[in-house]
Protein backbone atom coordinates (compact mmCIF):
# COMPACT_ATOMS: atom_id res chain seq x y z
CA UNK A 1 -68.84 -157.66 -156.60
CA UNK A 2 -66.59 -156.26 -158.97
CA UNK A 3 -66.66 -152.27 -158.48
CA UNK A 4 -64.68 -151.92 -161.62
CA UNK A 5 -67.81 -153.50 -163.44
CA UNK A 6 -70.51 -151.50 -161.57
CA UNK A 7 -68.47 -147.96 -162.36
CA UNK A 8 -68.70 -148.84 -165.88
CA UNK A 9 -72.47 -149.52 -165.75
CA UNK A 10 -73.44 -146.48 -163.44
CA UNK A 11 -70.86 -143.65 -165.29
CA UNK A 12 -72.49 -141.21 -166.96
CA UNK A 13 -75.57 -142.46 -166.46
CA UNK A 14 -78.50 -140.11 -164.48
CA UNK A 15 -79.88 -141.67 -161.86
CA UNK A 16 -83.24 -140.73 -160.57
CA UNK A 17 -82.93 -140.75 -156.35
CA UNK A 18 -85.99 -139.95 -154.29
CA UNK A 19 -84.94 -139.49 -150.44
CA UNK A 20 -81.53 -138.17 -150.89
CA UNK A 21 -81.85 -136.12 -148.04
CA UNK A 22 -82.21 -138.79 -145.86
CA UNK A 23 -79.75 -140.74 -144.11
CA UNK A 24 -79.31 -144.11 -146.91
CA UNK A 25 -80.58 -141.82 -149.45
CA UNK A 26 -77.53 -139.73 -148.63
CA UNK A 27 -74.80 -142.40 -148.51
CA UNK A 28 -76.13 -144.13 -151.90
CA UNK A 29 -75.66 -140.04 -153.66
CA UNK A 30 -72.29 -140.02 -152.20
CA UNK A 31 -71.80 -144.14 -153.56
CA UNK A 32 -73.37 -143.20 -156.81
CA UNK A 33 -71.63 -139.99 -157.54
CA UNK A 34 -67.91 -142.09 -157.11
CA UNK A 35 -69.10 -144.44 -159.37
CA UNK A 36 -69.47 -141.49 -161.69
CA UNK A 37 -73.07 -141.35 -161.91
CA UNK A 38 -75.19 -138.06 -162.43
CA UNK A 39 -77.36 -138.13 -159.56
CA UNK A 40 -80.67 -136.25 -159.37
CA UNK A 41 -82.27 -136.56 -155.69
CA UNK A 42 -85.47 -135.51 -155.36
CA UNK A 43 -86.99 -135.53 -151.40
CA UNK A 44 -88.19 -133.32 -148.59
CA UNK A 45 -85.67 -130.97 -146.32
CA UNK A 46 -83.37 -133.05 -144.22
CA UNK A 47 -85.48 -134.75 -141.68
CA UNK A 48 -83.12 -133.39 -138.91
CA UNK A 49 -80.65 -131.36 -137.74
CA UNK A 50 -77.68 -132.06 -137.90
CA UNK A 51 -78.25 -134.55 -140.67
CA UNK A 52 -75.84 -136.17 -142.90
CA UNK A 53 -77.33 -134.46 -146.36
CA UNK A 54 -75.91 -130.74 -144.53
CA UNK A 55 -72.66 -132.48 -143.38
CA UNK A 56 -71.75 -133.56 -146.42
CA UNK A 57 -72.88 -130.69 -148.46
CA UNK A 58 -74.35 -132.82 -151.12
CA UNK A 59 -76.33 -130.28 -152.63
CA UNK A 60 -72.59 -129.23 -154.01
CA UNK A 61 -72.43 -132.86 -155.52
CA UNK A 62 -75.91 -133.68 -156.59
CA UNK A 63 -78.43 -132.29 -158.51
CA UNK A 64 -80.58 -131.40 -155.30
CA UNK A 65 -84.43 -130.82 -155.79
CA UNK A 66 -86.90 -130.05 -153.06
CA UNK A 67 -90.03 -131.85 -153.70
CA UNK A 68 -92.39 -134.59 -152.29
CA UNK A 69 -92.77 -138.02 -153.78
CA UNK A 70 -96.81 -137.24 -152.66
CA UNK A 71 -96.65 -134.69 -154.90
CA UNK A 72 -97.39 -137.00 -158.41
CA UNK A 73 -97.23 -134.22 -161.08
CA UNK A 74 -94.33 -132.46 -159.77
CA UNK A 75 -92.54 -135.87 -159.44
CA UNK A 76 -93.30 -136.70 -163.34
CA UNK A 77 -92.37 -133.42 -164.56
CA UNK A 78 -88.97 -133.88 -162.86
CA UNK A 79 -88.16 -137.38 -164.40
CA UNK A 80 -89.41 -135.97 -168.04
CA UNK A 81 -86.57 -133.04 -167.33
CA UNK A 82 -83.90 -135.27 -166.17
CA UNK A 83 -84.71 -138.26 -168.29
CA UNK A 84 -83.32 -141.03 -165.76
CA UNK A 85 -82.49 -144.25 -166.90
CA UNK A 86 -81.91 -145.57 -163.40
CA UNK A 87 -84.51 -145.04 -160.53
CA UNK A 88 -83.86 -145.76 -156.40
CA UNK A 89 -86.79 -145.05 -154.78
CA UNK A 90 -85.87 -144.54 -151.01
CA UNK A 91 -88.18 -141.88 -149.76
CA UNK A 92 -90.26 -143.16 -146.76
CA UNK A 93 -91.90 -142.28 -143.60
CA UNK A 94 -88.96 -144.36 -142.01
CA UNK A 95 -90.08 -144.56 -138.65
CA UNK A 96 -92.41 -147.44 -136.46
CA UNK A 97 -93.58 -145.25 -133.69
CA UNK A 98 -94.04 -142.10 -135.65
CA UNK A 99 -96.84 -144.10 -137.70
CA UNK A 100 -98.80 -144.66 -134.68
CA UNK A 101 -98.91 -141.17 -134.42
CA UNK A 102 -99.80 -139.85 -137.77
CA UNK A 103 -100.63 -143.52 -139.58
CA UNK A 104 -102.37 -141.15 -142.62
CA UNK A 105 -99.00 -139.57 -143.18
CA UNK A 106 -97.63 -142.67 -143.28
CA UNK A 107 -99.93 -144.77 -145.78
CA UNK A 108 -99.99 -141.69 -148.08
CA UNK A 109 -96.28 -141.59 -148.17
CA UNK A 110 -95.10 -144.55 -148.38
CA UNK A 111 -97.73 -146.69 -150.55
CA UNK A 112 -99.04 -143.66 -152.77
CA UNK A 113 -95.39 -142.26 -152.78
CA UNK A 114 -94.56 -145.37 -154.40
CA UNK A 115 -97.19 -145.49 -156.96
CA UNK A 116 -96.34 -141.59 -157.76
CA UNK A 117 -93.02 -142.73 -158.53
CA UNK A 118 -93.78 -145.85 -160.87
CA UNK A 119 -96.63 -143.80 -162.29
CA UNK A 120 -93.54 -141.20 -163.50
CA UNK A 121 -91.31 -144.27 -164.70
CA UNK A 122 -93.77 -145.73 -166.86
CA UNK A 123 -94.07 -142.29 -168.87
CA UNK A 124 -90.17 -141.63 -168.88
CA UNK A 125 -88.94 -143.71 -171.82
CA UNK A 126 -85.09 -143.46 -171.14
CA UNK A 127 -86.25 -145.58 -167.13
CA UNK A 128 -84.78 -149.48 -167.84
CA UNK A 129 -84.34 -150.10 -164.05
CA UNK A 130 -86.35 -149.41 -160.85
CA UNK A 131 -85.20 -150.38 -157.45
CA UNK A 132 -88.09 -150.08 -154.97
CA UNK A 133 -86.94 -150.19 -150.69
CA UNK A 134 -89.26 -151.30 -148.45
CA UNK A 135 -88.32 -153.27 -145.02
CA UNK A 136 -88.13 -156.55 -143.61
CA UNK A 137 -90.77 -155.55 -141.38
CA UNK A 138 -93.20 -156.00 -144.76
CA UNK A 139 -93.40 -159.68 -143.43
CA UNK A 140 -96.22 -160.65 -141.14
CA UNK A 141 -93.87 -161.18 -137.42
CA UNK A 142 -94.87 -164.32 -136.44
CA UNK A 143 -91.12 -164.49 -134.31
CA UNK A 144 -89.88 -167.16 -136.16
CA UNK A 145 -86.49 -167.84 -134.71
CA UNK A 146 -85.62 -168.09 -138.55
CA UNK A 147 -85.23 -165.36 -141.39
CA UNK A 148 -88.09 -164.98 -143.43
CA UNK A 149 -87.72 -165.56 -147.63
CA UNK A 150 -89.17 -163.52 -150.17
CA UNK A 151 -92.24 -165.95 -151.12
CA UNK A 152 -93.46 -166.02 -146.99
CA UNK A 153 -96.69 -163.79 -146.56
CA UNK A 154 -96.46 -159.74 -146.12
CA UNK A 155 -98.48 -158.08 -142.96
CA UNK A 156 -97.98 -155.36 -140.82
CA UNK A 157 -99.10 -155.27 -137.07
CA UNK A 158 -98.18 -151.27 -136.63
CA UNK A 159 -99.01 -148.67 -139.54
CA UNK A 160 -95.47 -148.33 -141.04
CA UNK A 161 -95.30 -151.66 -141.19
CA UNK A 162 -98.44 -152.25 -142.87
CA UNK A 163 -97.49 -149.73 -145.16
CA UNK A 164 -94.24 -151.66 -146.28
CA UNK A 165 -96.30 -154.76 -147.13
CA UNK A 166 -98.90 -152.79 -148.92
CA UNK A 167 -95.63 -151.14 -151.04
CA UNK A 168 -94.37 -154.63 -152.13
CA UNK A 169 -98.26 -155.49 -153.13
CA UNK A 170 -97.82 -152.13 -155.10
CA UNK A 171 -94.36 -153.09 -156.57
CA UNK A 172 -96.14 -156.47 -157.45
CA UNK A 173 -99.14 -155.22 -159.50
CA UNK A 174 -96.88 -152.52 -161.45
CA UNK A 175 -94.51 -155.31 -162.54
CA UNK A 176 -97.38 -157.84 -163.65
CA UNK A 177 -99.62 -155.01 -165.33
CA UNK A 178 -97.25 -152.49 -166.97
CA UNK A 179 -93.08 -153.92 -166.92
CA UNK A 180 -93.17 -157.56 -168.29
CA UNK A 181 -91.73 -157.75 -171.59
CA UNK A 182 -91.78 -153.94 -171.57
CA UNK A 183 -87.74 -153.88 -171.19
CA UNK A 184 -87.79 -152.19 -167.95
CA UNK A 185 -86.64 -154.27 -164.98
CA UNK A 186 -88.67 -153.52 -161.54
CA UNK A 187 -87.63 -155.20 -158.37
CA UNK A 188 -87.95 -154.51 -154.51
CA UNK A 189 -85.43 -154.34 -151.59
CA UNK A 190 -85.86 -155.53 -148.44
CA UNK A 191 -83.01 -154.89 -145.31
CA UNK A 192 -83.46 -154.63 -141.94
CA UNK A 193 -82.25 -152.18 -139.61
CA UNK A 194 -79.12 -149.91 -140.46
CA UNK A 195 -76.66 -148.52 -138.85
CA UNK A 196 -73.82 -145.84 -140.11
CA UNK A 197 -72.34 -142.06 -139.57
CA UNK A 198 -75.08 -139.55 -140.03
CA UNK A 199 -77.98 -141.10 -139.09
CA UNK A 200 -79.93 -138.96 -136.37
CA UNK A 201 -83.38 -139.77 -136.74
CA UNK A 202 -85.18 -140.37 -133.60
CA UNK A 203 -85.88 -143.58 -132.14
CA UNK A 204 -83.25 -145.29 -133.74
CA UNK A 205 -80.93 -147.16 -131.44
CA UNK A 206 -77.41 -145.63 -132.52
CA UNK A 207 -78.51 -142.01 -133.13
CA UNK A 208 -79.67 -142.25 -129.37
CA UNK A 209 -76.44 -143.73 -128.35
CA UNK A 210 -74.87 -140.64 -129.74
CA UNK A 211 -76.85 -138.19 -128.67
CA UNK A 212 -76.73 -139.29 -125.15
CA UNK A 213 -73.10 -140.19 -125.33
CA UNK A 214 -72.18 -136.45 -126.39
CA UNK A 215 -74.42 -135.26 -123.77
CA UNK A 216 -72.79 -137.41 -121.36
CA UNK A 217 -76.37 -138.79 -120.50
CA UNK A 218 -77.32 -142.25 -120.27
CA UNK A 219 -79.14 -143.84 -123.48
CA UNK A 220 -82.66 -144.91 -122.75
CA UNK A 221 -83.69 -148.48 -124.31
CA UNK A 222 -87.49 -149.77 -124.59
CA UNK A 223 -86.82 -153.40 -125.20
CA UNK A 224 -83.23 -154.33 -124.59
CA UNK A 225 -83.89 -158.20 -125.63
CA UNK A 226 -85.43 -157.16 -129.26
CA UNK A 227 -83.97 -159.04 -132.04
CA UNK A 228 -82.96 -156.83 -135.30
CA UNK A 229 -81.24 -157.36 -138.33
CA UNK A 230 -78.39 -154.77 -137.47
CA UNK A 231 -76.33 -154.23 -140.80
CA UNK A 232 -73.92 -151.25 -141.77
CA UNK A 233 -75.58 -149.11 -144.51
CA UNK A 234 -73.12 -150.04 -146.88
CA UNK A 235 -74.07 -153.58 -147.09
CA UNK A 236 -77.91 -153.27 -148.54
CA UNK A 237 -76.59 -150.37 -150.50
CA UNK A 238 -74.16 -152.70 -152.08
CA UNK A 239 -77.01 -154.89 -152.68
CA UNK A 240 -79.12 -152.03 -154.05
CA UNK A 241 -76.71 -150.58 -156.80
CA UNK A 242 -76.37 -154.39 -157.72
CA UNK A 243 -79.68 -154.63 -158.42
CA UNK A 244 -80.05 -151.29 -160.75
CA UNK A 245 -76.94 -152.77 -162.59
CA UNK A 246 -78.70 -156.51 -163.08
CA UNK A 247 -81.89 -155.08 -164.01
CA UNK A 248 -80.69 -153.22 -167.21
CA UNK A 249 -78.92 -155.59 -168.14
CA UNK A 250 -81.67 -158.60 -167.25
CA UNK A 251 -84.73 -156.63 -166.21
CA UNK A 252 -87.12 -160.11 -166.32
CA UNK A 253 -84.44 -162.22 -164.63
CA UNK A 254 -84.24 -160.21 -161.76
CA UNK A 255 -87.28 -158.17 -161.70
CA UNK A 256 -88.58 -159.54 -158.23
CA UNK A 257 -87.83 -159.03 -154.23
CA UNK A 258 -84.54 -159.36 -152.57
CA UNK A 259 -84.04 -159.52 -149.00
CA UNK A 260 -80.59 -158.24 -147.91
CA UNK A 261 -79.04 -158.43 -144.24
CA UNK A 262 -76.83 -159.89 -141.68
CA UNK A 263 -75.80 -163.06 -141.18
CA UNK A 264 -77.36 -164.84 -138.27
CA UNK A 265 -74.18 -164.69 -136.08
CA UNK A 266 -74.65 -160.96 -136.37
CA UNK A 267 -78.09 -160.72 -135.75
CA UNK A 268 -78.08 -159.33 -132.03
CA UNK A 269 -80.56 -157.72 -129.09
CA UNK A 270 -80.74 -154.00 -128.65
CA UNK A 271 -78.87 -154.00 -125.60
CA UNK A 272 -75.82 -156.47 -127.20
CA UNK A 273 -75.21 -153.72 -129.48
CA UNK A 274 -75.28 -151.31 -127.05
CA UNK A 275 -72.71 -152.66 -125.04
CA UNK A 276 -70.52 -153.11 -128.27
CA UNK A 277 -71.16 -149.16 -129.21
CA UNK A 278 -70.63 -148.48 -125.58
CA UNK A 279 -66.48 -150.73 -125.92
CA UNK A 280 -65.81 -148.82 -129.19
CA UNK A 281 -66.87 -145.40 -128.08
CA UNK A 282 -64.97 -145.33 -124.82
CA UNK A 283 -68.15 -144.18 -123.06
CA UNK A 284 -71.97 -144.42 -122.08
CA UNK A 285 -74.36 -146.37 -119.88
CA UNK A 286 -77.43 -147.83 -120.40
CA UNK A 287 -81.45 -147.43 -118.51
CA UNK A 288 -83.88 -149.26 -119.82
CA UNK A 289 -87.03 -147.13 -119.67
CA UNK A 290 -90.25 -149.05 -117.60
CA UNK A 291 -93.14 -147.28 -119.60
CA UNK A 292 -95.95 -148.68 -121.14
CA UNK A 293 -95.00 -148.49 -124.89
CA UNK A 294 -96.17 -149.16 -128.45
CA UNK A 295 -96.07 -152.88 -129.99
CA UNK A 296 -93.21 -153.55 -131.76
CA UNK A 297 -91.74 -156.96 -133.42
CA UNK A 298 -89.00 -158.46 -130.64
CA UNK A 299 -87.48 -160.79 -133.41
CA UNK A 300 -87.10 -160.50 -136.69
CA UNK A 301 -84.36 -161.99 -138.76
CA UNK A 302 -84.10 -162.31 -142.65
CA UNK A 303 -83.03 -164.93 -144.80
CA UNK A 304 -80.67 -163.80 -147.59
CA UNK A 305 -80.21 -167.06 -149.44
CA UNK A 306 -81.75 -166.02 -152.52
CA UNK A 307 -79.30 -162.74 -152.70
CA UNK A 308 -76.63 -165.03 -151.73
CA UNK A 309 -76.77 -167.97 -154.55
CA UNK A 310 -78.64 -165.20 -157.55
CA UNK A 311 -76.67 -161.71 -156.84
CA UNK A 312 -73.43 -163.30 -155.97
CA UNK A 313 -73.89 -161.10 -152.78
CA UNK A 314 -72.74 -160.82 -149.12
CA UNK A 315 -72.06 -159.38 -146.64
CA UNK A 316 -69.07 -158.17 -145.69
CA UNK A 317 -68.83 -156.48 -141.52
CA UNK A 318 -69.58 -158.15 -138.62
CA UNK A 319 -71.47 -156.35 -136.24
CA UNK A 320 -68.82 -155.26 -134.49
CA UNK A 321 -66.84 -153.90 -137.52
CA UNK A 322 -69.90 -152.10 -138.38
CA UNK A 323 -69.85 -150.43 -135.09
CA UNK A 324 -66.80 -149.57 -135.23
CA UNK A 325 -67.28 -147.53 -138.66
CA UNK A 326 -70.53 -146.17 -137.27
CA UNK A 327 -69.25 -144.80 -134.12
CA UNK A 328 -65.10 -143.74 -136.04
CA UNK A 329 -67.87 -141.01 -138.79
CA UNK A 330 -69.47 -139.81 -135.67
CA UNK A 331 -66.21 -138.67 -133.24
CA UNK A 332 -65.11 -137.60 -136.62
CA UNK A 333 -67.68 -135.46 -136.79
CA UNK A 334 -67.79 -133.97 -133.59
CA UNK A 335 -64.35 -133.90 -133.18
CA UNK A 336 -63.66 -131.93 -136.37
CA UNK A 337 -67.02 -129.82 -135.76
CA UNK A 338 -67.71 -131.17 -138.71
CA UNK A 339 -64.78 -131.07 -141.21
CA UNK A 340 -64.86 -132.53 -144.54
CA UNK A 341 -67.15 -135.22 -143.58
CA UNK A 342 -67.93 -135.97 -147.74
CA UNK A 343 -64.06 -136.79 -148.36
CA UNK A 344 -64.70 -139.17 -144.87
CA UNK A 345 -67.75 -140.71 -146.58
CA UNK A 346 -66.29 -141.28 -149.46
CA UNK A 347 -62.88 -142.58 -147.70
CA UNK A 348 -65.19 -145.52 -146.10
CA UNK A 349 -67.02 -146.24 -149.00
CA UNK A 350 -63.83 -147.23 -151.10
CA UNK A 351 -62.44 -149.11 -147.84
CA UNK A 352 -65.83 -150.93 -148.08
CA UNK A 353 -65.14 -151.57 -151.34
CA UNK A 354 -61.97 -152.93 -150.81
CA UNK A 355 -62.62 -155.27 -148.14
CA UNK A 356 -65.51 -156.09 -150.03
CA UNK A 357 -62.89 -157.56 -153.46
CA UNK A 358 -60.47 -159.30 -150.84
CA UNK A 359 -63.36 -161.41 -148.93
CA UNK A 360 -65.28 -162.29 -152.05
C-alpha cells in the first residue's frame, strides 16, 4: 500500500463517517483526517466512558454530529449538507451478548441502519464510494478449522450475528437494484475481532484486561479455548480506506465483499492472548468464570485470499506486536492521565504506515 497514493485520493475530499464515536470509527477519523480528508462523523454519544472519541478530542478535528443512523431523514438531510463523496458506514450495535438482551435494538440498528444509510447515498449525487462493515461472524459457524471465503453461506446463531448476515443480504440487493452501472462503487467489509488503545466496550477481551489490570483485579474469561480472529485495528482499517480508494476509481471491479484478518499463525484462544497481554503489561492474572453463559462461536477464522491476490493487501503485526501497541496507548493513557493521546494516535498510525511500506 502506497500511503503517498491513498493521501492523494482521500485529500480534500469529505468523507461521510457514521460511528465516529466509537472505538474503529474513531481511529479511521484520526487515519482519515492525516490523510487530509474532511471528515464528517455522524453517530450516537460515545458508548462509554472513558472512550477514545473524548481522549482524543476529535470533535476538535472532525466535523462531529450527534445523530442516529435509525434516524433515516435526519441521516439524508446530513449527507445533502455535506455532500460526501466517500461513505464508511461503521455504526453498529457492536456487541454479541448485548443482542441477546435487546435483539430489537439490535436488528433495527444494524440492518435498517444500513438501509438508512444507502437510502441517503443513492439521493446524494457527489457519493462514488460506499464501504459497508459488517463481521466475520455474518458466516453461518459451522467450526471449520479453516477461514471462511466470501462466496460460503451467511447465518447467524445469536441476534447480532444474524443481524450481520442480514446487513451483507442488504448490501447485496442495494448493489444489484440501484449501483450497477450507476458509477458508484458499493462493497462490504468483513474483519474479525479487534484489538487497539481506546477500546472500552464491555465484554471485549482487552478492555477487560485493562480494566482489571488498573484495578489490580483479576480478568474474568468465559471461554478461554475460543478461537478469534485477533487483529490490531489498524490492519482492517488499512483494508477499509483501500477499498473507498479502489471503488472510485473501479466501483464495478471491486464493488463486492472483502474479508480482512489475521493470518492463521496469529489466530489464537482467548486465554493465549491473555497471557501475551498479561508478558507485555507487566501484570494481571487470569479466572475463568464457571457460569452458565450465552452461545457463542468457539472458532472462527477467516480466509483473506481474495484481499490478498485483488487489494494487494496484508497484514502487517503479529499478534504479539499488536499487543504490544494495544497495551503501550493504554499505560500511555493512564500514565499521562490522559495527555495528548490524538498526537499518540496519530504517532502509531504513521509507524503503521511505515512498517507497513518496508514489509510490502
Amino acid at each position: 500500500m502506497n500511503f503517498e497514493l491513498l493521501k492523494k485520493v482521500y485529500s480534500g475530499r469529505t468523507v461521510f463517517l457514521t460511528g465516529c464515536s466509537g472505538f474503529k470509527g474513531a481511529w479511521l477519523s484520526v487515519w482519515l483526517t492525516t490523510l487530509g480528508a474532511r471528515v464528517v462523523g455522524y453517530a450516537l454519544k460515545p458508548p462509554t466512558e472513558p472512550s477514545m472519541f473524548h481522549a482524543l478530542k476529535l470533535d476538535r478535528h472532525i466535523i462531529s454530529i450527534e445523530g442516529d443512523v435509525c434516524n433515516g431523514a435526519a441521516l439524508t438531510e446530513v449527507c445533502k449538507t455535506y455532500k460526501p463523496e466517500v461513505i464508511f458506514h461503521l455504526a453498529a450495535q457492536p456487541l454479541v451478548r448485548y443482542s441477546y438482551l435487546e435483539p430489537k435494538e439490535t436488528f433495527e440498528t444494524n440492518v435498517m441502519g444500513t438501509v438508512n444509510v444507502l437510502e441517503a447515498a443513492r439521493q446524494i449525487e457527489t457519493v462514488k464510494s460506499i464501504v459497508v462493515v459488517t463481521s466475520d461472524k455474518c458466516y453461518e459457524n459451522r467450526e471449520w478449522v479453516y477461514g471462511y471465503r466470501e462466496t460460503d453461506p451467511l447465518g447467524g446463531y445469536d441476534p447480532y450475528s444474524a443481524s450481520k448476515g442480514c446487513t451483507e443480504l442488504v448490501v447485496s440487493a442495494f448493489r444489484n437494484s440501484f449501483f450497477t452501472d450507476s458509477g458508484i462503487g458499493l462493497a462490504s467489509a468483513r474483519a474479525g475481532n479487534v484489538i487497539g488503545g481506546g477500546d472500552w466496550a464491555t465484554d471485549r477481551l482487552l478492555p477487560d484486561f485493562v480494566r482489571a489490570v488498573v484495578s489490580n483485579k483479576p480478568i474474568h474469561i468465559r471461554n478461554p479455548h475460543a478461537i478469534r480472529p485477533w487483529q490490531h485495528v489498524l490492519e482492517p482499517l488499512s483494508g477499509y480506506l483501500m477499498l473507498g480508494s479502489l471503488l472510485l476509481a473501479e466501483p464495478e471491479k471491486y464493488g463486492s465483499a472483502w474479508n480482512f484478518g489475521p493470518r492463521d499463525t496469529d489466530v489464537l484462544s482467548v486465554e493465549e492472548i491473555l497471557r501475551l497481554a498479561i508478558d507485555e503489561w507487566g501484570a494481571g492474572s487470569v479466572e475463568t468464570e464457571a457460569l452458565k453463559q450465552p452461545h457463542e462461536a468457539t472458532l472462527l477464522k477467516l480466509d483473506i485470499s481474495k484481499a490478498e491476490a485483488y487489494l494487494r493487501w496484508h497484514p502487517v503485526f503479529s499478534c504479539r506486536e499488536a499487543i504490544k501497541r494495544t497495551v503501550a496507548w493504554y499505560k500511555r493513557y493512564y500514565e499521562d492521565s490522559p495527555g495528548d493521546m490524538f498526537s499518540f494516535t496519530v504517532e502509531q498510525i504513521k509507524e503503521y504506515e511505515q512498517l507497513l511500506q518496508l514489509r510490502s
